[in-house]
Structure formats: structure tokens, C-alpha cells
C-alpha atoms as a PDB file:
ATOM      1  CA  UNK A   1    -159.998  49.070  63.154  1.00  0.00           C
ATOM      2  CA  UNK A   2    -158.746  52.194  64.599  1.00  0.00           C
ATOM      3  CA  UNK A   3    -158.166  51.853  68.636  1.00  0.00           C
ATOM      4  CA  UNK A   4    -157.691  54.860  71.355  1.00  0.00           C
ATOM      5  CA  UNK A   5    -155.561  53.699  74.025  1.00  0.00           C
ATOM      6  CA  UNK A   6    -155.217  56.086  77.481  1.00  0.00           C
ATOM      7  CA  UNK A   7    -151.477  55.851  78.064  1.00  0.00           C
ATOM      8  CA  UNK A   8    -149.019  57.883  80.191  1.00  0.00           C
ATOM      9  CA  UNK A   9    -146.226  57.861  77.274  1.00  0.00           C
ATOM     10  CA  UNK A  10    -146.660  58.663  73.099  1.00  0.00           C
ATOM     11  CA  UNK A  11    -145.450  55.206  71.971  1.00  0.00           C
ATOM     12  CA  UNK A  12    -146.483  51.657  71.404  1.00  0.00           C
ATOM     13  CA  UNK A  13    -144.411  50.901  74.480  1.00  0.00           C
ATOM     14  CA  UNK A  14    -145.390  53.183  76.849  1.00  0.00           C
ATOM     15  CA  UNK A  15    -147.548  51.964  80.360  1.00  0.00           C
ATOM     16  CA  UNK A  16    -151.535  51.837  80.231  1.00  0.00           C
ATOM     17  CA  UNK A  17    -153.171  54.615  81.757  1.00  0.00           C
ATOM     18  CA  UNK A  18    -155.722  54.067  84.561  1.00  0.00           C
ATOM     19  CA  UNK A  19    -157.705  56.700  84.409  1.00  0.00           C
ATOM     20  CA  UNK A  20    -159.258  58.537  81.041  1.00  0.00           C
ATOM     21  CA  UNK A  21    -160.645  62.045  80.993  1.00  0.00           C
ATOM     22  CA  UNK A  22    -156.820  62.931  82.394  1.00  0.00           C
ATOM     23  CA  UNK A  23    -154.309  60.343  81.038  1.00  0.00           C
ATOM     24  CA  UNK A  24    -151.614  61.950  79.288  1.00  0.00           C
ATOM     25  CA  UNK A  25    -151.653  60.831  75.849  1.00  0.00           C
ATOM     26  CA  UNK A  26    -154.189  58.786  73.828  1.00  0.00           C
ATOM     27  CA  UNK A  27    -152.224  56.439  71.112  1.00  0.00           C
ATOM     28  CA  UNK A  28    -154.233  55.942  68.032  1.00  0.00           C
ATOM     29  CA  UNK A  29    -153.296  52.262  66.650  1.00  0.00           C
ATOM     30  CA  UNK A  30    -154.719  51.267  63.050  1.00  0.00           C
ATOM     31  CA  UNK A  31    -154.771  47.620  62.857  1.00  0.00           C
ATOM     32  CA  UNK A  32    -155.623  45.563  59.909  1.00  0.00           C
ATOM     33  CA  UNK A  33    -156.209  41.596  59.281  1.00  0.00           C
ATOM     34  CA  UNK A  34    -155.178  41.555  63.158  1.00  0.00           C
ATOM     35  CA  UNK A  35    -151.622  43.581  62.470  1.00  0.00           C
ATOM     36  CA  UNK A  36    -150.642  46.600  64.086  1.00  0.00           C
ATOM     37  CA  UNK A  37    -150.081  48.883  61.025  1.00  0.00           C
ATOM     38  CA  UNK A  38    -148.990  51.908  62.470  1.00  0.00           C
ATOM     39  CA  UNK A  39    -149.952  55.140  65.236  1.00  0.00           C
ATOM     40  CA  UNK A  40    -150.491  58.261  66.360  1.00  0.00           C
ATOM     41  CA  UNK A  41    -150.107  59.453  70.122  1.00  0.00           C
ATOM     42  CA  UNK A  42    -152.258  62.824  70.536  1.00  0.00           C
ATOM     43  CA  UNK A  43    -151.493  64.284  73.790  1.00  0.00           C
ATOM     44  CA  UNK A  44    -154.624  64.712  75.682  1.00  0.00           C
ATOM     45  CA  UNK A  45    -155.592  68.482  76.138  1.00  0.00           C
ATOM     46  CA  UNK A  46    -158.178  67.806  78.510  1.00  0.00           C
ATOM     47  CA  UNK A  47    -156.248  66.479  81.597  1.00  0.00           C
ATOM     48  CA  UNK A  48    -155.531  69.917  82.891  1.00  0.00           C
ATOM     49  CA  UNK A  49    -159.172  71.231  82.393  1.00  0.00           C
ATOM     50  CA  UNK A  50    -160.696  71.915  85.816  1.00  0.00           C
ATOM     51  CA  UNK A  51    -164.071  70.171  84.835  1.00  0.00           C
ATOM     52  CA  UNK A  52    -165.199  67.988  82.264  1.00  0.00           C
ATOM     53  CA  UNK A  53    -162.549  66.020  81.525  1.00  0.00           C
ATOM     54  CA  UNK A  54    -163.885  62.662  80.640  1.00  0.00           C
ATOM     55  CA  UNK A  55    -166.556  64.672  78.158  1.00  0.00           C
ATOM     56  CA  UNK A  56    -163.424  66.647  76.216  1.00  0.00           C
ATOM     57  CA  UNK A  57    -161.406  63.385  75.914  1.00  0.00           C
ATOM     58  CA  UNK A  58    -164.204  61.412  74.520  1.00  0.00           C
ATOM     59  CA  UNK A  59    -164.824  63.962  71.913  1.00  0.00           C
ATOM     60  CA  UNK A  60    -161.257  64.040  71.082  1.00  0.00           C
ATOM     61  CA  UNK A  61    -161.789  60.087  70.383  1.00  0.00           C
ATOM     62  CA  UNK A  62    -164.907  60.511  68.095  1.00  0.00           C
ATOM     63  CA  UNK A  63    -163.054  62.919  66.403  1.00  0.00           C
ATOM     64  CA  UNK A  64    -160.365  61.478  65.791  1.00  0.00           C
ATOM     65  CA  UNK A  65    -162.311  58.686  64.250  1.00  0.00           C
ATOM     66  CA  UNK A  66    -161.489  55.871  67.117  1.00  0.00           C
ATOM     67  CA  UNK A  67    -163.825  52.421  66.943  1.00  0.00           C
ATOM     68  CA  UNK A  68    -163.063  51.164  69.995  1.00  0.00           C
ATOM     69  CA  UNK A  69    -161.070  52.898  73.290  1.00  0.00           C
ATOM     70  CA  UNK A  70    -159.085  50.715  75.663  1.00  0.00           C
ATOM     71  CA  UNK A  71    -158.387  52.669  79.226  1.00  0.00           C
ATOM     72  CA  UNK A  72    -158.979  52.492  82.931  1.00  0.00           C
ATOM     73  CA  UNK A  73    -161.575  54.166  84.495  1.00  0.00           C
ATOM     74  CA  UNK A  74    -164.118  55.819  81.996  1.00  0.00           C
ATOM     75  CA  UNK A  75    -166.380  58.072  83.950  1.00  0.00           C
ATOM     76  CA  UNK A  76    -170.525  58.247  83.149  1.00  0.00           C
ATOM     77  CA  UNK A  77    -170.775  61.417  80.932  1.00  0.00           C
ATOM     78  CA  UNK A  78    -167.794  60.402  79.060  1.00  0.00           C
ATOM     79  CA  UNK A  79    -169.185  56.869  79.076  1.00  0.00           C
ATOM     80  CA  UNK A  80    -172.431  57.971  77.574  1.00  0.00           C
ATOM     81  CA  UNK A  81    -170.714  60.463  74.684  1.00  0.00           C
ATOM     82  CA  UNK A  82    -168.884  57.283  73.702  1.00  0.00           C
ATOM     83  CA  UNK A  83    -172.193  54.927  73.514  1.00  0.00           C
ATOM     84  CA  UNK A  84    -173.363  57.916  71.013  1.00  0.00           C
ATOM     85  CA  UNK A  85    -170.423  57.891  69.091  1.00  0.00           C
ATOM     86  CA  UNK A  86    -170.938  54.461  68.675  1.00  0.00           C
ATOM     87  CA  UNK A  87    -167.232  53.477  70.259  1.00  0.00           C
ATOM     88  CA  UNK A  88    -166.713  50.415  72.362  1.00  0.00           C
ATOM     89  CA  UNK A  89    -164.663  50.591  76.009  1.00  0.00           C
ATOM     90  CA  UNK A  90    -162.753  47.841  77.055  1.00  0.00           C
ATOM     91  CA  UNK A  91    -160.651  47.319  80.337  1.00  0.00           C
ATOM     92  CA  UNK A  92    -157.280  47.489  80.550  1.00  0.00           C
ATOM     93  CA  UNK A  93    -154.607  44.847  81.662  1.00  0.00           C
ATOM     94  CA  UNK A  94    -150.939  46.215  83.384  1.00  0.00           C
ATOM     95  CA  UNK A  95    -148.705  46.771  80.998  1.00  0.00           C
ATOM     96  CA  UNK A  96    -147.933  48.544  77.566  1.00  0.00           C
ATOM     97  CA  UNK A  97    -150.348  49.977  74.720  1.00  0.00           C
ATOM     98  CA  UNK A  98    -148.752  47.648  72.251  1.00  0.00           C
ATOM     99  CA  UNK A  99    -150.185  44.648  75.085  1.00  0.00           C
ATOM    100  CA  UNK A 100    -153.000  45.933  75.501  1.00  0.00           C
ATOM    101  CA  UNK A 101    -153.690  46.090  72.009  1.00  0.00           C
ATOM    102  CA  UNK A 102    -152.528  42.966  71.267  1.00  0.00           C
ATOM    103  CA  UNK A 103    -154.445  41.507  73.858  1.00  0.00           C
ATOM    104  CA  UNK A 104    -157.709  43.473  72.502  1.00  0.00           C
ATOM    105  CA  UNK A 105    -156.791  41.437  68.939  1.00  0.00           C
ATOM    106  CA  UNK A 106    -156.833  38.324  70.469  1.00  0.00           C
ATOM    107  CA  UNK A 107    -160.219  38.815  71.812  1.00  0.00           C
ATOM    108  CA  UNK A 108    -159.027  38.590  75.692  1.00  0.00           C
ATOM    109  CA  UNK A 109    -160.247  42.468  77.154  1.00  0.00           C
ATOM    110  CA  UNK A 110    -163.188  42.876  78.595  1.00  0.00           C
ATOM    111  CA  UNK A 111    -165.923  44.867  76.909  1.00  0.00           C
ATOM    112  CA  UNK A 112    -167.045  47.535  79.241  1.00  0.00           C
ATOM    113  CA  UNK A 113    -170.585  47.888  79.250  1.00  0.00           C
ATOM    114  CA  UNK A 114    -171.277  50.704  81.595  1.00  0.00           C
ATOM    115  CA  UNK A 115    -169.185  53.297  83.578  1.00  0.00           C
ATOM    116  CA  UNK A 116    -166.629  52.828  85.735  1.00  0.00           C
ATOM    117  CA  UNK A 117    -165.391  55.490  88.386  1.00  0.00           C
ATOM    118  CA  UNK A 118    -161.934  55.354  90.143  1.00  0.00           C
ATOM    119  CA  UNK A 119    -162.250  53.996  93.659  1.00  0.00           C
ATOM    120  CA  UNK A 120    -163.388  56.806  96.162  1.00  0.00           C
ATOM    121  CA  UNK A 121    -162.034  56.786 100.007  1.00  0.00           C
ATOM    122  CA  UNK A 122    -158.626  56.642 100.287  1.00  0.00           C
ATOM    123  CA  UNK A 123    -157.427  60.739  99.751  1.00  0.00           C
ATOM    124  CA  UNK A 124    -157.107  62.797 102.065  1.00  0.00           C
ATOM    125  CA  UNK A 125    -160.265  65.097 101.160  1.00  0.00           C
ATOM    126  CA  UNK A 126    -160.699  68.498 101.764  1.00  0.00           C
ATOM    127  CA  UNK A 127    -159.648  68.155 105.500  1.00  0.00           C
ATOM    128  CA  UNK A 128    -156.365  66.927 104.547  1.00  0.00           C
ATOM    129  CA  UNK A 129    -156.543  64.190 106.911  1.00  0.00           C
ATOM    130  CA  UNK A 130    -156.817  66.614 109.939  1.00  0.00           C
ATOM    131  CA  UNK A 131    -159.613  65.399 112.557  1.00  0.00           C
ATOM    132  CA  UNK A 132    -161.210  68.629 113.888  1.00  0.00           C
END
């Protein structure tokens, strides 16, 4: 099984990333009879693109020939290029990509089984927080 993991580092140990279309790295993990053989980390080209994000990373996954993704937030268009793709979504717990992973093994993350979007309301918008 080949995994994607959003993470904000390029190592097994780095922290979970909880967001997806602009995490900073994605580390590929091959594991095999329920061992972590070895990875990749890819950094993610798509977190500086100005708009679809979330479709650019998910292609990056399918192409990179992932079976299953585990990340925070997964928007709805790059929710539904995954679904194509065939590639399973779990959640995320706090903590590292080798956790996570280990966790996803041992059959304790939660399958995602439709979008999620980051929490909306607390920024400061386009007014900055000024009252006009």
C-alpha cells in the first residue's frame, strides 16, 4: 500500500498537516505486511498557486501512484478528483506522519467519506477587522 500523507516537514517525523491543496510536502510511505518499508517526501508545488490548489495536489497524488491519502482538510473538487482516482481520505490525528501512518495500519483513522473544508469565520476578511 502506498500512502500520501500532507505534512509540513519531508520526513517520517515531521508534524501532520491540516490542510491539503497547500501543505508543504506530501510523504509517500510504501508499507508492506503492515511495515513501513521506506518514503518519499515530494514537496507540494501547488501551495503557492493562487487557485486550484486542492485539484493540483490531488493530481500530484494519482500520479504519483498513492492508494490512500491521510491529511486535514480535503476540499470538494479535490475530494471528487480523488473518488475518481479511486484513492481513499482519511483524517488525521496530532502528531507525526510516521503516527499517523501507523495509526492508519492499525485500522484506527477515520475514513473520510465526503469533503471537508477548514472552518470559516474567524479571519479577519477583506475588511481587516475594521468596522466601517
Amino acid at each position: 500500500m502506498r500512502i500520501a500523507v500532507a505534512s509540513t516537514g519531508e520526513d517520517l517525523g515531521a508534524q501532520i498537516s491540516p490542510v491539503f491543496g497547500r501543505c508543504s510536502y506530501f510523504v509517500f510511505v510504501n508499507v508492506d505486511d503492515g511495515e513501513i518499508k521506506d518514503f518519499k517526501a515530494l514537496k507540494n508545488p501547488a501551495i503557492s498557486q493562487s487557485g486550484g490548489a486542492g485539484i493540483k495536489a490531488a493530481e500530484i497524488i494519482a500520479n504519483e501512484k498513492a492508494d490512500v491519502v491521510i491529511s486535514g482538510a480535503v476540499g470538494p473538487n479535490a475530494f471528487e478528483v480523488l473518488k475518481q482516482f479511486g484513492i481513499k481520505v482519511h483524517k488525521i490525528v496530532t502528531g507525526t506522519v510516521e503516527h499517523n501512518v501507523e495509526f492508519l495500519i492499525d485500522g484506527k483513522l477515520e475514513e473520510i467519506q465526503g469533503p471537508e473544508a477548514m472552518k470559516t469565520g474567524r479571519g479577519m476578511g477583506r475588511g481587516m477587522g475594521q468596522r466601517r
